[in-house]
Protein backbone atom coordinates (compact mmCIF):
# COMPACT_ATOMS: atom_id res chain seq x y z
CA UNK A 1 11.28 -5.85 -5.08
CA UNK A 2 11.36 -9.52 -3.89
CA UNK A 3 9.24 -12.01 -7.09
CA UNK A 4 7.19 -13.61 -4.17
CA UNK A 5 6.35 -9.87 -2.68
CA UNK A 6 5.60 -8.85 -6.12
CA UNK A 7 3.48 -11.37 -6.99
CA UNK A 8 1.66 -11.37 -3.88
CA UNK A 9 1.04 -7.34 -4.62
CA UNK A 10 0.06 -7.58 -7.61
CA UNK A 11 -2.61 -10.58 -6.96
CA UNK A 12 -4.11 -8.14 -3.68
CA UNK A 13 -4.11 -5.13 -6.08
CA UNK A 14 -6.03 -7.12 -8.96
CA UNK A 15 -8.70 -7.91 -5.69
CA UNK A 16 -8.52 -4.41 -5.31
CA UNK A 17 -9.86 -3.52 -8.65
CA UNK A 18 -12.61 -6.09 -8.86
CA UNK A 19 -13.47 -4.85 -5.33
CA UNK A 20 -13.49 -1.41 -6.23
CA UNK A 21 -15.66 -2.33 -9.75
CA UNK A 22 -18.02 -4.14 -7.08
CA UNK A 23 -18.34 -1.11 -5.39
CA UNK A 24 -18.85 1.34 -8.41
CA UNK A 25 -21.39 -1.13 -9.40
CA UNK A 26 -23.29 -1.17 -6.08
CA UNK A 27 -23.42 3.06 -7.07
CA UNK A 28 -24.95 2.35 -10.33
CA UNK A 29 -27.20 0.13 -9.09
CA UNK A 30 -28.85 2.47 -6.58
CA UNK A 31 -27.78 0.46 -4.06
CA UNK A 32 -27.96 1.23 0.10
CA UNK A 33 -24.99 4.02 0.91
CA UNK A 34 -23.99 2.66 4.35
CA UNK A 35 -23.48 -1.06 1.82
CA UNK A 36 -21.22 1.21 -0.34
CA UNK A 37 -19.60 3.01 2.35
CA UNK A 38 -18.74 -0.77 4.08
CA UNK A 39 -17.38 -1.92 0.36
CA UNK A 40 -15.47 1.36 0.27
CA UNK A 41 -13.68 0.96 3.49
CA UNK A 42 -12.99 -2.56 3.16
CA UNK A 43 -11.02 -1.96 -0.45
CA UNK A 44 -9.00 1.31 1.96
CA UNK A 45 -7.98 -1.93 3.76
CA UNK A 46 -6.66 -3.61 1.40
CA UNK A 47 -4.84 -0.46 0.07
CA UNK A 48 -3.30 -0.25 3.57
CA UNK A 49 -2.12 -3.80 3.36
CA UNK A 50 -0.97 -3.59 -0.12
CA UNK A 51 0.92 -0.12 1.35
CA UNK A 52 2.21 -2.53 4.69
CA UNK A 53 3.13 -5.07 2.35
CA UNK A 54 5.43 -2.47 -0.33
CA UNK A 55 6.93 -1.07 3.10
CA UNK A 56 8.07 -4.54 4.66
CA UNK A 57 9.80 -4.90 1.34
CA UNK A 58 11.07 -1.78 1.11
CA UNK A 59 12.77 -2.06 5.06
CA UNK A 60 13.94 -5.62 4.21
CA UNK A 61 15.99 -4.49 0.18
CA UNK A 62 16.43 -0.68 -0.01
CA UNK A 63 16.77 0.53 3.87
CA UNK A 64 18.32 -2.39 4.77
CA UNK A 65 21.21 -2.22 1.79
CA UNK A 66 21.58 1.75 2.37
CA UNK A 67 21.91 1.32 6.12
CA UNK A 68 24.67 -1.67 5.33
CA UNK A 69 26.36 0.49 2.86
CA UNK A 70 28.98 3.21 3.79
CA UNK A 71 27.31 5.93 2.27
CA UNK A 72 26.24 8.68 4.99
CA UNK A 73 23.86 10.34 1.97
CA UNK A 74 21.98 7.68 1.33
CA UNK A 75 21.53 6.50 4.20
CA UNK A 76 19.55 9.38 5.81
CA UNK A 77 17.43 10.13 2.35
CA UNK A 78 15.96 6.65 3.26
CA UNK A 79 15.56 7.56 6.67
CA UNK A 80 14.20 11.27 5.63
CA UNK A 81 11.63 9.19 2.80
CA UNK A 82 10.16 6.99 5.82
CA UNK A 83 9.50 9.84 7.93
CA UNK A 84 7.76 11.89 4.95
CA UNK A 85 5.75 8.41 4.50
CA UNK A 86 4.42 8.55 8.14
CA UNK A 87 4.08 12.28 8.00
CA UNK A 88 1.35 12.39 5.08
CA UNK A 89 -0.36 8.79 6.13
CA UNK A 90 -1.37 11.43 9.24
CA UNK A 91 -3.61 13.16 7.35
């Protein structure tokens, strides 16, 4: 993984956690559900740009070396691993 990408991960999933420790909070608290629900759905958001962000990396190191490469192998299991990616983010 690229040390800027990383960084920048790392930093979004540390949000993440406070978010989500916000959010648990907000439960213990008592607090309104449809205020929990909101918190919830904004920290899936910033899952699914923390995922967007591990997958532009991924496409621009690993894919991108295995589809420079000569090896035939290797080059569809990255292609396969993508596909099983989209496949379960359908459910």
């Amino acid at each position: 993984m690229k040390k800027t990408t990383k960084k920048q991960i790392l930093n979004r999933m540390n949000y993440v956690i406070g978010h989500l420790g916000g959010t648990r909070k907000m439960v213990e608290d008592d607090k309104y559900c449809i205020d929990i629900i909101l918190q919830n759905e904004a920290v899936i958001a910033a899952i699914r740009k923390i995922n967007e962000m591990i997958l532009k990396n991924h496409l621009d190191t690993c894919v991108t070396e295995a589809i420079k490469g000569h090896d035939k192998r290797e080059q569809k299991k990255k292609i396969r691993e993508l596909l099983e990616i989209f496949k379960s983010s359908d459910k």
